[in-house]
Protein backbone atom coordinates (compact mmCIF):
# COMPACT_ATOMS: atom_id res chain seq x y z
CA UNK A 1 -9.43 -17.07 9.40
CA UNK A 2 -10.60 -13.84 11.12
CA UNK A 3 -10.99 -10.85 8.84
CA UNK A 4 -8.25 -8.31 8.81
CA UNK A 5 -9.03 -5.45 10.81
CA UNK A 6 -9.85 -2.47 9.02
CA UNK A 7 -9.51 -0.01 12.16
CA UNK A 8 -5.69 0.38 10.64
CA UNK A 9 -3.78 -0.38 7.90
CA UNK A 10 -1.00 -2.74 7.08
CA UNK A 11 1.78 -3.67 9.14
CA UNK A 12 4.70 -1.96 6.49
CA UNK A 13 7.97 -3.96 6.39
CA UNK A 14 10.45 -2.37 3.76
CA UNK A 15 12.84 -4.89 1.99
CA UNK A 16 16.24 -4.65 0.44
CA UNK A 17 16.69 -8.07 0.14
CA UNK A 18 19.51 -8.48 2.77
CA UNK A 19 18.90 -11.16 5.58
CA UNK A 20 18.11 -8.41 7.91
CA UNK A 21 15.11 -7.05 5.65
CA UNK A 22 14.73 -11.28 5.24
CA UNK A 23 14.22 -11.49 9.19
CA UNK A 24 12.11 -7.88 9.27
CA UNK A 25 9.57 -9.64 7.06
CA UNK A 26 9.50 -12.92 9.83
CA UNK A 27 8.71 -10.26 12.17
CA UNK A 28 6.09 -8.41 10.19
CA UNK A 29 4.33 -11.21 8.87
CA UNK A 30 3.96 -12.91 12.60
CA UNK A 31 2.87 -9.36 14.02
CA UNK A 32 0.41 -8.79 11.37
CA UNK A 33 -0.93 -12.58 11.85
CA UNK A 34 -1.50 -11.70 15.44
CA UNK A 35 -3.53 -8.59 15.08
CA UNK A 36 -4.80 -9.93 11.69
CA UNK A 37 -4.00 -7.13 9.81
CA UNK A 38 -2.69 -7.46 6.28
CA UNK A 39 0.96 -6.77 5.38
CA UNK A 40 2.63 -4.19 2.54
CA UNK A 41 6.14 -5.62 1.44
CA UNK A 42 7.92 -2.58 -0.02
CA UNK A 43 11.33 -2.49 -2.12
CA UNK A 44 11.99 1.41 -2.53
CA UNK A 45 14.54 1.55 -5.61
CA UNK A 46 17.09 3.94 -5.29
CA UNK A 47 16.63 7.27 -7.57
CA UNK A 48 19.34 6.38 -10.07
CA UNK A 49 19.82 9.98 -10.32
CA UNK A 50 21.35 9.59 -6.69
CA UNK A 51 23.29 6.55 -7.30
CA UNK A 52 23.23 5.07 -11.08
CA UNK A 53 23.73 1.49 -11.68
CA UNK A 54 22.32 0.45 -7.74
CA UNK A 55 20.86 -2.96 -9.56
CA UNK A 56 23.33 -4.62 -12.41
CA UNK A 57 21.49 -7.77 -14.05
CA UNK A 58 22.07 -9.19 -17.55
CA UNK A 59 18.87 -9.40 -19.94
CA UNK A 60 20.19 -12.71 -21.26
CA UNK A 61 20.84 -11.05 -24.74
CA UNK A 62 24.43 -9.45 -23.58
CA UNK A 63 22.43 -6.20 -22.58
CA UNK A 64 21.83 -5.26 -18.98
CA UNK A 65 18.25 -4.64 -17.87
CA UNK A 66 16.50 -1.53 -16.85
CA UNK A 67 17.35 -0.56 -13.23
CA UNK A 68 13.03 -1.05 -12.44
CA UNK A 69 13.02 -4.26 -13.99
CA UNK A 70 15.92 -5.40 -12.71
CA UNK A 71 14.96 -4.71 -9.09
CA UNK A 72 11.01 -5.95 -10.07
CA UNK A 73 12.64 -9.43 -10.41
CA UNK A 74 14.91 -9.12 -7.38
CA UNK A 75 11.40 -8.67 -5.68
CA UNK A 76 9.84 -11.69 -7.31
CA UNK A 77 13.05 -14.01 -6.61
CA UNK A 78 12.92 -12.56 -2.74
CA UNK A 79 9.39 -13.12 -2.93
CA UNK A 80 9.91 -16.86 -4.21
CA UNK A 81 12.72 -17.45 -1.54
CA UNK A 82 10.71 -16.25 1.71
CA UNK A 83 7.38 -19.11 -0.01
CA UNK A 84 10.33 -21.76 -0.03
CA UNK A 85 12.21 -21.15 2.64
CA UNK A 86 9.19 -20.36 5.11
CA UNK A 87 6.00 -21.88 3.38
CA UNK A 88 3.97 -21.12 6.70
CA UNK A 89 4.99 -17.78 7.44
CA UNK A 90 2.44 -16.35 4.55
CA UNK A 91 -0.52 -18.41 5.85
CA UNK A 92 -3.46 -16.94 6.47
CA UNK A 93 -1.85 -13.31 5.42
CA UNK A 94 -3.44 -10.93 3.33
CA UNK A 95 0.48 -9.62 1.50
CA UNK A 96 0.86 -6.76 -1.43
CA UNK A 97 4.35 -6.37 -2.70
CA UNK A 98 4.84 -3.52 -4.15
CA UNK A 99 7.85 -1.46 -6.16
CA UNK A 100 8.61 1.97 -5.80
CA UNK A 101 11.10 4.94 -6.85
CA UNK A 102 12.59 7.35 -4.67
CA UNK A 103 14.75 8.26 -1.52
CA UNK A 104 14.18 5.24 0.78
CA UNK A 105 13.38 6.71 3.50
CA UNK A 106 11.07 9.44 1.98
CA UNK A 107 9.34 6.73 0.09
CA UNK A 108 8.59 4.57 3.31
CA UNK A 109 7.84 7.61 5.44
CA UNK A 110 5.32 8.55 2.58
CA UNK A 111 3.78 4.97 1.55
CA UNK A 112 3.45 4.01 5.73
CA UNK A 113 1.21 7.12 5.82
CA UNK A 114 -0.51 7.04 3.07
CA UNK A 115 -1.83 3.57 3.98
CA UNK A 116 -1.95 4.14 7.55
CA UNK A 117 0.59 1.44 8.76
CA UNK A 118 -0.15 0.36 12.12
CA UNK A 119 3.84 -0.54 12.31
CA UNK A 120 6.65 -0.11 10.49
CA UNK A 121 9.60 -2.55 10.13
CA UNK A 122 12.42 -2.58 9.12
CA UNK A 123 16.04 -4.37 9.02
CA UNK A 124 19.16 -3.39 10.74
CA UNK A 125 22.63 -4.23 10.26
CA UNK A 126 23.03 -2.83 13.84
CA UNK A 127 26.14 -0.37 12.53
CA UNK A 128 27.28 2.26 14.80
CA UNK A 129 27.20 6.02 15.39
CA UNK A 130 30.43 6.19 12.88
CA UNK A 131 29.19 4.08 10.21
CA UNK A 132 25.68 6.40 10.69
CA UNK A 133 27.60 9.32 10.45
CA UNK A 134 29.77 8.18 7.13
CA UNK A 135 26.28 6.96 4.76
CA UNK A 136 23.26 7.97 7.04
CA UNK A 137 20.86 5.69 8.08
CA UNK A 138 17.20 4.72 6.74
CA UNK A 139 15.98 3.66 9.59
CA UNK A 140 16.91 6.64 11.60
CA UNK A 141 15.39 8.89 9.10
CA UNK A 142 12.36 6.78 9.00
CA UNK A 143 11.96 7.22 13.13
CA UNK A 144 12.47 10.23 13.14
CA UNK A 145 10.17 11.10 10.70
CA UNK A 146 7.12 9.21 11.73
CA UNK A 147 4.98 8.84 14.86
CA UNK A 148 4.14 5.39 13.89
CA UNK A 149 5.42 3.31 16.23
CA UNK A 150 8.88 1.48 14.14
CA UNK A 151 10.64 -1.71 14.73
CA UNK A 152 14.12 -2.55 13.92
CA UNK A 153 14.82 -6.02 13.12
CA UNK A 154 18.35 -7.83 13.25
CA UNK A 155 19.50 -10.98 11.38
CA UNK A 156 20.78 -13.44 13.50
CA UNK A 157 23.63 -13.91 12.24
CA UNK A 158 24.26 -10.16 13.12
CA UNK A 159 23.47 -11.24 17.01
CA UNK A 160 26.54 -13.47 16.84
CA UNK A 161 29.14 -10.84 16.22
């Protein structure tokens, strides 16, 4: 395995567990394989400030678990799914998942620089202007915030419709 170039930083893919932020990872983890550069898996949760009760999941006891732990093991089970469902598309990858709090797209446009992402990627339900203009749109804030070049990435299903 060649060394992972350290002339830039990770190739960023941001994650909300949907199967477009499922085929954004694909995408990431071949890119960064190519230019063997190591890859930052990031789940932003939501300030719960913003929207309280984003994450609901039962302790097990009756109780429901803290929003951050709650979404920590939404990572590990997305985590777990990609090494099953795609054992080969972690090969040879250096890959840090990490947590964080915040406004999405603040959080990514602040991580990618911070690390110096060579890329960022990022899923797309493909929506349109009016469904932009109703809730916003991450990835729009994200490219228009950055200069690091961004990809959007589709699930296929989505290419059917």
């Amino acid at each position: 395995m060649t060394k992972p170039s350290q002339a830039y930083g990770p190739v960023f893919v941001a994650v909300d567990f949907s199967p477009q932020s499922e085929q954004a990872f694909l995408f990431a983890a071949a890119y960064a394989r190519n230019f063997h550069a190591p890859l930052l898996v990031l789940h932003v949760l939501h300030d719960p400030e913003g929207t309280p009760g984003v994450y609901r999941m039962e302790d097990g006891c009756g109780g429901l678990l803290p929003l951050k732990d709650a979404a920590q093991i939404l990572l590990e089970r997305f985590r777990e799914q990609l090494s099953t469902e795609y054992p080969n598309a972690c090969d040879d990858l250096e890959i840090d998942f990490q947590l964080s709090s915040g406004l999405p797209s603040n959080r990514i446009l602040e991580i990618a620089e911070r690390v110096h992402a060579r890329l960022i990627v990022l899923g797309n339900t493909g929506q349109g202007s009016f469904s932009r203009l109703l809730m916003g749109s991450t990835a729009t804030s994200v490219m228009k915030g950055t200069l690091i070049p961004v990809t959007l990435v589709r699930a296929l299903a989505d290419r059917d419709e």
